[in-house]
C-alpha atoms as a PDB file:
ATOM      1  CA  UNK A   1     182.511 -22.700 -65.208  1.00  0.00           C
ATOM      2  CA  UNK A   2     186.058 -21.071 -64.492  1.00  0.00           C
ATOM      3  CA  UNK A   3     189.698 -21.981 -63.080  1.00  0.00           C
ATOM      4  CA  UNK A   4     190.813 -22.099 -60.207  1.00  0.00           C
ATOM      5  CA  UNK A   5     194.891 -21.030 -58.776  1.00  0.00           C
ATOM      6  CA  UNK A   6     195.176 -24.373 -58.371  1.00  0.00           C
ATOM      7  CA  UNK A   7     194.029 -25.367 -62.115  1.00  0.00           C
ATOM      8  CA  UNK A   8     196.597 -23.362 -63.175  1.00  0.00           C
ATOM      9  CA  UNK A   9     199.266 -24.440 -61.065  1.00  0.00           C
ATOM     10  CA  UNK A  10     198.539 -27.364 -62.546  1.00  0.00           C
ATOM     11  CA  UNK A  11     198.353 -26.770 -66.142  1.00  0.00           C
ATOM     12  CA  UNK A  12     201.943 -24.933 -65.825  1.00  0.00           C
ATOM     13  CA  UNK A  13     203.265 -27.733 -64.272  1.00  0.00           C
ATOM     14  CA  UNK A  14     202.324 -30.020 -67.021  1.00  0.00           C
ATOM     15  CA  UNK A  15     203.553 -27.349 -69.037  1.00  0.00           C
ATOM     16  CA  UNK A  16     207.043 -27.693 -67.710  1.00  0.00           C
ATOM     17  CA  UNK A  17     206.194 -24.110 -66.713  1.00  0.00           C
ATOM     18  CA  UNK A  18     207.168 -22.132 -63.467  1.00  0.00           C
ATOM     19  CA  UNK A  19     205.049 -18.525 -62.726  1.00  0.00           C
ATOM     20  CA  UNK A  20     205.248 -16.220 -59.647  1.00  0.00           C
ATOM     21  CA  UNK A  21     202.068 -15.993 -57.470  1.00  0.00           C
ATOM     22  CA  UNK A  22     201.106 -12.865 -59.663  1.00  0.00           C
ATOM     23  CA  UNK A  23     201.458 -14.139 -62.419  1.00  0.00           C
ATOM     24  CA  UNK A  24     199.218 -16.947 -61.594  1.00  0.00           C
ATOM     25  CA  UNK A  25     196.612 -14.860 -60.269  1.00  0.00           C
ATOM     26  CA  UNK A  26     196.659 -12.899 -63.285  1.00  0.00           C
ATOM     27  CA  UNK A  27     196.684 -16.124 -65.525  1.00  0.00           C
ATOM     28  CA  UNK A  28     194.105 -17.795 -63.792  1.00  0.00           C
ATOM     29  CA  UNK A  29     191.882 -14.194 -64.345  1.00  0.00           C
ATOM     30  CA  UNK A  30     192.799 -14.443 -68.010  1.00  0.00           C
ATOM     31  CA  UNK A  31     191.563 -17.768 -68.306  1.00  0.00           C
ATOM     32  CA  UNK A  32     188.163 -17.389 -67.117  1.00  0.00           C
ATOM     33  CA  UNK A  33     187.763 -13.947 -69.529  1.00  0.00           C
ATOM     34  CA  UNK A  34     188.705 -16.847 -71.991  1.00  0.00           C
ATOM     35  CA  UNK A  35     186.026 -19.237 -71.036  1.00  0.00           C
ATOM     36  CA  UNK A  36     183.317 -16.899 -70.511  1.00  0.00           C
ATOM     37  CA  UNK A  37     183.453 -15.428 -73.907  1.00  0.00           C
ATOM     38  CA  UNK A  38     183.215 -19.226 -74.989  1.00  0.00           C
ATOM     39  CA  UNK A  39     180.213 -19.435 -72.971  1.00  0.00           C
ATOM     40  CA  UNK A  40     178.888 -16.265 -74.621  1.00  0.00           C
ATOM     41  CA  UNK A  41     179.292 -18.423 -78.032  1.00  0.00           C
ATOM     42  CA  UNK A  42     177.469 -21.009 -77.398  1.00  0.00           C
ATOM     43  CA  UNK A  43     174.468 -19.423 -76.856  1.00  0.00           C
ATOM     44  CA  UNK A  44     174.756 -18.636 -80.947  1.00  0.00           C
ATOM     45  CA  UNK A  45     171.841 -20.593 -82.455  1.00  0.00           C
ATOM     46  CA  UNK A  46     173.873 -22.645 -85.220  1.00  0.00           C
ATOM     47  CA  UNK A  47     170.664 -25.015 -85.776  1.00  0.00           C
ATOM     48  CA  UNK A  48     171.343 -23.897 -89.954  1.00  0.00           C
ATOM     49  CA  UNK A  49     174.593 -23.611 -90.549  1.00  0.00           C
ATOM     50  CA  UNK A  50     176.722 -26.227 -92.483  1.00  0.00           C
ATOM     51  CA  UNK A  51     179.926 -27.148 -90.585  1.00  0.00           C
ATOM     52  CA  UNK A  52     183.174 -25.644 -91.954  1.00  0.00           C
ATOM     53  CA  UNK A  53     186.581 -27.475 -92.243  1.00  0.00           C
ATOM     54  CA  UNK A  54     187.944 -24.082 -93.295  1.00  0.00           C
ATOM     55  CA  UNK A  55     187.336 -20.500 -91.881  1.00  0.00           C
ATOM     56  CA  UNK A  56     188.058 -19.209 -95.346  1.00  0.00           C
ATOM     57  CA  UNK A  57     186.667 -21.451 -98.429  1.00  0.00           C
ATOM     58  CA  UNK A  58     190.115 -23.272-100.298  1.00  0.00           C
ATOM     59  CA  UNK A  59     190.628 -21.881-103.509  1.00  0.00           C
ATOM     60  CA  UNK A  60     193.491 -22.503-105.977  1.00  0.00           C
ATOM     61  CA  UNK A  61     195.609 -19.830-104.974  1.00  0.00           C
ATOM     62  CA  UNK A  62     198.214 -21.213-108.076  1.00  0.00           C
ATOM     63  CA  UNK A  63     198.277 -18.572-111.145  1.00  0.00           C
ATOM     64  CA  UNK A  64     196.855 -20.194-113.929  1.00  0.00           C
ATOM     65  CA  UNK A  65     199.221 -22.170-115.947  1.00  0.00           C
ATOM     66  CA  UNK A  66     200.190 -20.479-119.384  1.00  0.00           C
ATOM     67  CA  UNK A  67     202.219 -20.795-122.210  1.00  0.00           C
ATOM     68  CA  UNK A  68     204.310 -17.338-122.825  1.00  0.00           C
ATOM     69  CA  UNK A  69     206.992 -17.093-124.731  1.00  0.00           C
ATOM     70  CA  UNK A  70     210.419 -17.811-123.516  1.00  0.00           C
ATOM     71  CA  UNK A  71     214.239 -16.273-124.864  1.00  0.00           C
ATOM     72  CA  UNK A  72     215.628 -17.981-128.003  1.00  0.00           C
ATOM     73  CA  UNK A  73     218.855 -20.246-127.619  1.00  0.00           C
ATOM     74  CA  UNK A  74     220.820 -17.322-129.287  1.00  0.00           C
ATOM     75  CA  UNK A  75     219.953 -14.762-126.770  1.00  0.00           C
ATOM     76  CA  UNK A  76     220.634 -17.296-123.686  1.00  0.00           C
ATOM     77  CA  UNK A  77     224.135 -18.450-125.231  1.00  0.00           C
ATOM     78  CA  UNK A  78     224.685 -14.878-125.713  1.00  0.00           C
ATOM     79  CA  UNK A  79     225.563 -14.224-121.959  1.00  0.00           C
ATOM     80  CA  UNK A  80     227.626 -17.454-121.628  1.00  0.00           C
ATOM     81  CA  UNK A  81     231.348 -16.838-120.980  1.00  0.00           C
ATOM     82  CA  UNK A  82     232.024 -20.406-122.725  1.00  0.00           C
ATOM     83  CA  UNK A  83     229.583 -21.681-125.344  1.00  0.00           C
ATOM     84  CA  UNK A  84     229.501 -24.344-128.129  1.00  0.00           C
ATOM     85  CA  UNK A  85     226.747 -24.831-131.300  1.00  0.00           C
ATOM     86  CA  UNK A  86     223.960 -25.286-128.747  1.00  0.00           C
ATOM     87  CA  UNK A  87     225.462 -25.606-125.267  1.00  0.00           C
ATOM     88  CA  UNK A  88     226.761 -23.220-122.198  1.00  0.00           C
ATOM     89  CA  UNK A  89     230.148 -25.396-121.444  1.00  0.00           C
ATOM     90  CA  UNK A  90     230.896 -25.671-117.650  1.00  0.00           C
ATOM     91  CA  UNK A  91     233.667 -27.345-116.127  1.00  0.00           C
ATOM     92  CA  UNK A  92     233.829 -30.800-115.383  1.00  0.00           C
ATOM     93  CA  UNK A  93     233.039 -31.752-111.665  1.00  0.00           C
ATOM     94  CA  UNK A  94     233.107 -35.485-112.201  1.00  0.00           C
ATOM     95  CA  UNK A  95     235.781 -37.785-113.382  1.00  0.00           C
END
């Protein structure tokens, strides 16, 4: 099972894709390396094995959600250039 020139012609065409005749020769070379290490796969006896919708198994890749504690109001108001009792005051964007 390979590809031929001509298959490749034709898959750059579909492509959209325009190659010099070297470049197609060396394509077309590529692709059958491709497709005989394929070949050399499926000779892999895989009678056993449990198909895989991930290479890698999912895992909750999320740090673990805990309560630390955070700066008091006095140390955030602190580094306000305008400030109330409680608030940082900002100037007004809406009318």
């Amino acid at each position: 099972m390979g590809v031929s020139i001509k298959e490749v012609k034709k898959i750059a065409k579909l492509a959209k894709l325009e190659f010099k005749d070297e470049e197609l020769e060396k394509f077309t070379l590529q692709m059958n390396e491709i497709l005989d290490y394929m070949e050399q796969l499926s000779e892999i006896n895989t009678d056993n094995v449990e198909p895989l919708y991930h290479v890698i198994e999912p895992g909750n890749v999320l740090r673990n959600d805990e309560v630390k504690p955070s700066y008091s109001r006095e140390e955030i108001l602190k580094n306000a250039p305008v400030k109330s009792d409680e608030f940082i005051l900002v100037p007004r964007v809406i009318e």
